[in-house]
N, C-alpha and C. Protein backbone atom coordinates (compact mmCIF):
# COMPACT_ATOMS: atom_id res chain seq x y z
N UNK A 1 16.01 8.69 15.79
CA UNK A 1 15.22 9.60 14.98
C UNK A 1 14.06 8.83 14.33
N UNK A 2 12.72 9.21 14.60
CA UNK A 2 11.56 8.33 13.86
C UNK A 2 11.62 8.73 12.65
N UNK A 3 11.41 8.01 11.70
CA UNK A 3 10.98 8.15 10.66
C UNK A 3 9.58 8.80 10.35
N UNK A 4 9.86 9.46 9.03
CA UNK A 4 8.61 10.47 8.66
C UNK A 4 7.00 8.89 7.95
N UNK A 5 6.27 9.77 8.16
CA UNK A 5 4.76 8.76 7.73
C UNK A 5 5.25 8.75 6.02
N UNK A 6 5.84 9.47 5.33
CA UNK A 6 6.06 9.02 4.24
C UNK A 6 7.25 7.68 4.09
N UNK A 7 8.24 7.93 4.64
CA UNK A 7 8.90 7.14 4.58
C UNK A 7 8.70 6.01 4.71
N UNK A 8 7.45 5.62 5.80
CA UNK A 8 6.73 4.16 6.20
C UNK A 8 5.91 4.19 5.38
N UNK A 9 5.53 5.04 4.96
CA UNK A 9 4.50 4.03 3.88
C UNK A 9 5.03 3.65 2.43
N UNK A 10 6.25 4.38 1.92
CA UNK A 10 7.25 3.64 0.85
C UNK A 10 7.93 2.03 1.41
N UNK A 11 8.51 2.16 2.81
CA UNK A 11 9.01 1.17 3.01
C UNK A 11 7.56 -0.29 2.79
N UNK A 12 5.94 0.32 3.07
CA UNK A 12 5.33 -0.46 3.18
C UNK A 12 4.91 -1.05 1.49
N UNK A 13 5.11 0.09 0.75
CA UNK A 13 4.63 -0.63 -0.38
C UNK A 13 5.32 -0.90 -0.73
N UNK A 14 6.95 -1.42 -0.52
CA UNK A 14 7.83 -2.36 -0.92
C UNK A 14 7.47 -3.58 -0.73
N UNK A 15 7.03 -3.69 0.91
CA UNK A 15 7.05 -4.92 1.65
C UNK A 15 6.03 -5.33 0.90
N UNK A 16 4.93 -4.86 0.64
CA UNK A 16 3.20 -5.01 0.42
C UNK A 16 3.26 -5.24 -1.39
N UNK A 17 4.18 -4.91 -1.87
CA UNK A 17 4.23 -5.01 -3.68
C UNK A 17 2.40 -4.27 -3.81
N UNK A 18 2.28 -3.05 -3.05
CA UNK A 18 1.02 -2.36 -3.64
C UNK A 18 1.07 -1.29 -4.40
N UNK A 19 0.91 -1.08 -5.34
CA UNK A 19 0.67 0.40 -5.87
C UNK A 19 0.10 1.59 -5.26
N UNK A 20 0.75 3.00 -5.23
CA UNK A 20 0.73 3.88 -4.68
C UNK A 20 -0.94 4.23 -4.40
N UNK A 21 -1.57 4.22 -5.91
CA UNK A 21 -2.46 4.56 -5.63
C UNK A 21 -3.74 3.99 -4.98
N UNK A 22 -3.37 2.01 -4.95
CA UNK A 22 -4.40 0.99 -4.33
C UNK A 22 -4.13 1.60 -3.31
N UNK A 23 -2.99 1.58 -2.55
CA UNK A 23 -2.82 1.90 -1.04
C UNK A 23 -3.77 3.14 -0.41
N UNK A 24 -3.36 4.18 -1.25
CA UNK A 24 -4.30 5.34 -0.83
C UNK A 24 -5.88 5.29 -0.50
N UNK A 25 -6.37 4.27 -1.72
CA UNK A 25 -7.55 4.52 -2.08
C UNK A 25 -7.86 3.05 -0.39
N UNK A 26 -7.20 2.34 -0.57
CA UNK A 26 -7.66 1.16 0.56
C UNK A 26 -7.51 1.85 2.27
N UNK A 27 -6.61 3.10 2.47
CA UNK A 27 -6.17 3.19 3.48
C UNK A 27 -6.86 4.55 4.25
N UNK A 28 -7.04 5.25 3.08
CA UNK A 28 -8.26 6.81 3.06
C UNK A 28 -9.06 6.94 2.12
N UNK A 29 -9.23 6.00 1.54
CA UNK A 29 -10.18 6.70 0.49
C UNK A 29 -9.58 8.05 -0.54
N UNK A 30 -8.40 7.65 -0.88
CA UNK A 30 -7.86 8.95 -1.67
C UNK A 30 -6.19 8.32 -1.94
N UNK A 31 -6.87 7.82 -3.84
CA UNK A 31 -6.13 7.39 -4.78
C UNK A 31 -4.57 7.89 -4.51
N UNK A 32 -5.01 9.63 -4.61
CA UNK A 32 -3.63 9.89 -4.78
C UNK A 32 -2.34 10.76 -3.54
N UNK A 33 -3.07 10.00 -2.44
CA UNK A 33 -2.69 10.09 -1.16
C UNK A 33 -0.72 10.53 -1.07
N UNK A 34 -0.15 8.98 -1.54
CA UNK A 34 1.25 8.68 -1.52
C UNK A 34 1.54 9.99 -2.23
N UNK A 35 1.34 10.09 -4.24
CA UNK A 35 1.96 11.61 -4.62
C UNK A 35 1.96 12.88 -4.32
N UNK A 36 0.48 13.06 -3.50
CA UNK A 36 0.13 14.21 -2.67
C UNK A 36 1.85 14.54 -1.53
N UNK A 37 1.16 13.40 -0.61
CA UNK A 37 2.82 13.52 0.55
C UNK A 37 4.07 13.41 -0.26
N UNK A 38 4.43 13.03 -1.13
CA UNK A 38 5.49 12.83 -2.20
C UNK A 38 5.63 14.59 -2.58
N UNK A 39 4.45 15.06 -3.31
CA UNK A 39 4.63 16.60 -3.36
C UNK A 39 4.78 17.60 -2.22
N UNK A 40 4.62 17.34 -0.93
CA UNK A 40 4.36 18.06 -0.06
C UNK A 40 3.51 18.43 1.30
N UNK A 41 2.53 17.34 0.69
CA UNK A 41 1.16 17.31 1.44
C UNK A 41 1.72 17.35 2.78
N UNK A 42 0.75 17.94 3.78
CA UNK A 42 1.19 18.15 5.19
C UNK A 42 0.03 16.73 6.04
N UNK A 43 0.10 15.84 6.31
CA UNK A 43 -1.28 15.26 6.12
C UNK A 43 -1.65 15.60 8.17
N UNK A 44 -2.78 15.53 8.32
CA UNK A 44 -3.91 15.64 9.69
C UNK A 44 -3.74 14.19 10.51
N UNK A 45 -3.93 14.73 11.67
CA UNK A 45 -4.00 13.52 12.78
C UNK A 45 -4.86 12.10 12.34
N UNK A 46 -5.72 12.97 11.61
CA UNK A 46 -6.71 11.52 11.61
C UNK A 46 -6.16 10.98 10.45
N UNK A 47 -5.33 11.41 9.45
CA UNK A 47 -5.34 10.49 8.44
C UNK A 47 -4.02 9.49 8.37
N UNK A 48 -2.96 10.43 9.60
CA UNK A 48 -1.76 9.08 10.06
C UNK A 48 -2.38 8.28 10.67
N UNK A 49 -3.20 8.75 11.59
CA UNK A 49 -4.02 7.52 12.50
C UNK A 49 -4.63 6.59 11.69
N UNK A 50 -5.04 6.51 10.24
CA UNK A 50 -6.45 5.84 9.66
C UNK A 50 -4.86 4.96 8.83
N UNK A 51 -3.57 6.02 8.43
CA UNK A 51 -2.97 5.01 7.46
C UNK A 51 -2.14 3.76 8.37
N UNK A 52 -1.83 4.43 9.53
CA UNK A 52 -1.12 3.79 10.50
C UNK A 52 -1.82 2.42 11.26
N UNK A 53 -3.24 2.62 11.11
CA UNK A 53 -4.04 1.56 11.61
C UNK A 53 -3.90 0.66 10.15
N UNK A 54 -4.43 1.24 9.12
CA UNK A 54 -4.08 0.00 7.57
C UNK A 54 -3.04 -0.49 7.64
N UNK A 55 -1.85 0.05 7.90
CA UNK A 55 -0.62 -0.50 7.67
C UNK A 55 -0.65 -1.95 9.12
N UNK A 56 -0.89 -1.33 9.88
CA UNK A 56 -0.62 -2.14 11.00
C UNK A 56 -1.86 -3.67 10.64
N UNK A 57 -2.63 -3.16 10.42
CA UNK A 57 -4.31 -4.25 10.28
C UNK A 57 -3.54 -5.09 8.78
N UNK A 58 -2.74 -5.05 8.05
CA UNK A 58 -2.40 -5.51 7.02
C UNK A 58 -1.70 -6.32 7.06
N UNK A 59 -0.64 -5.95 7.76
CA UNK A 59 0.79 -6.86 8.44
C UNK A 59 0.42 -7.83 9.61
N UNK A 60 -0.52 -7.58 10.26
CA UNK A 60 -1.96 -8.38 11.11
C UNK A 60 -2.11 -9.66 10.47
N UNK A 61 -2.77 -9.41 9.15
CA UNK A 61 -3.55 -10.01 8.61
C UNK A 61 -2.71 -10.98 7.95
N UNK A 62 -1.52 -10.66 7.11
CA UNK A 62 -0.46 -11.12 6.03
C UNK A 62 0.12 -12.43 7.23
N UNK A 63 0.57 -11.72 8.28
CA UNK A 63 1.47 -12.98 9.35
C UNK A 63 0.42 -13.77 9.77
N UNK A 64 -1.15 -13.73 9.88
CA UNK A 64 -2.16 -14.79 10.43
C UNK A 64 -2.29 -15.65 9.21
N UNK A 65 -1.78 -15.21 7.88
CA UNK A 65 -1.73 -15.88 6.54
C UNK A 65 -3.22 -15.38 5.68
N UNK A 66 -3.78 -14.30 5.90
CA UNK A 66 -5.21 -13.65 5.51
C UNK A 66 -5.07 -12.89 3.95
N UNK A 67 -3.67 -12.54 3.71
CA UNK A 67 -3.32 -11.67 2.74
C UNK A 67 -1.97 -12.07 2.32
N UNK A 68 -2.01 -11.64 1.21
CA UNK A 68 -0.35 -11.92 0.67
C UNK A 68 0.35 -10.64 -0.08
N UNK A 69 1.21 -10.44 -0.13
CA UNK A 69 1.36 -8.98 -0.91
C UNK A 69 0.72 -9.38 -2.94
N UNK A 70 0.11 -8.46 -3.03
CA UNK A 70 -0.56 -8.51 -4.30
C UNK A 70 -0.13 -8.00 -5.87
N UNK A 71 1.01 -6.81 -5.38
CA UNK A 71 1.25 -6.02 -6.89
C UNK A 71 0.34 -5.61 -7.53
N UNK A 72 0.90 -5.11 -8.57
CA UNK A 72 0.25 -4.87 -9.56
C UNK A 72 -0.71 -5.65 -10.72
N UNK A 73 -1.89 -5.08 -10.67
CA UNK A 73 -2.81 -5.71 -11.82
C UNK A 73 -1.68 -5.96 -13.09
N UNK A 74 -1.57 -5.16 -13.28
CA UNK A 74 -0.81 -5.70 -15.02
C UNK A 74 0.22 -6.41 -14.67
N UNK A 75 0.89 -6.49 -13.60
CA UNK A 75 2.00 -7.38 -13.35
C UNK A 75 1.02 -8.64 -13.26
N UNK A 76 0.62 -8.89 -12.49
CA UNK A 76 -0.20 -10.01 -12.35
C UNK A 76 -0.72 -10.80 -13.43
N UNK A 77 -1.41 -9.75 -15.00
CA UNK A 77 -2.05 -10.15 -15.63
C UNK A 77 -0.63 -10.91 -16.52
N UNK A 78 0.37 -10.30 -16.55
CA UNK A 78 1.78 -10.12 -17.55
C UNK A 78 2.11 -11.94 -17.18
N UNK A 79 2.16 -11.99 -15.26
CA UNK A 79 2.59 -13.71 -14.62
C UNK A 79 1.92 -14.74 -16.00
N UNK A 80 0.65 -14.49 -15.44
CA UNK A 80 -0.42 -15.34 -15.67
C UNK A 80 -0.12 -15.79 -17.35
N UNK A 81 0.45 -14.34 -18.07
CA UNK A 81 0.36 -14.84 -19.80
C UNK A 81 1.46 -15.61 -20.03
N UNK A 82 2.67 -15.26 -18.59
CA UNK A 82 3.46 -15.54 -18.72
C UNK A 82 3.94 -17.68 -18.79
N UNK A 83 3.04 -17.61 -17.83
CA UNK A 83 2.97 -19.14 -17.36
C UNK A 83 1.78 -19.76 -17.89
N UNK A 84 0.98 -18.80 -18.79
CA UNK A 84 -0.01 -19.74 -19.59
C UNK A 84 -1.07 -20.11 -18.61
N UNK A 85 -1.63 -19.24 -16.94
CA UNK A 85 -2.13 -19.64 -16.56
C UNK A 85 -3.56 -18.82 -16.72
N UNK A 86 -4.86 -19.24 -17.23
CA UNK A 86 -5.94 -18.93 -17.47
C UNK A 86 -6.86 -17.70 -16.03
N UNK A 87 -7.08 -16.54 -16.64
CA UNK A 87 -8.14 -15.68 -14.98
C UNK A 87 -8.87 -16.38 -14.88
């Protein structure tokens, strides 16, 4: 049984530590993409095709060593106060 395009793209922003709404906005141009399909959204050929190519071009990029999973800004900012390390 394949899995639904929502389901891959939760499993991806596990893998990816991205926020729902970076993902959207990096993958269609539309912040609130993930809560949309989360509510119901029915989404169009072209826009599995456009998230399915990000997802794939990402995991591309991460194993050639191009990207690393990123998180969250405030998580990030929270490390940094955490370890005293200067932006």
């Amino acid at each position: 049984m394949e899995r639904s395009l929502l389901q891959r793209i939760e499993a991806f922003l596990r893998e990816s530590a991205m926020p729902p709404s970076v993902f959207g906005r990096a993958a269609v141009h539309d912040p609130r993409l993930v809560s949309d399909l989360r509510g119901g959204r029915e989404p169009g050929l072209y826009v599995i095709c456009r998230v399915e190519h990000f997802m794939n071009k990402w995991r591309a990029d991460r194993l050639a060593g191009r990207v690393q999973p990123q998180g969250d800004r405030r998580s990030r900012a929270f490390r940094r106060l955490k370890t005293g390390v200067q932006a």
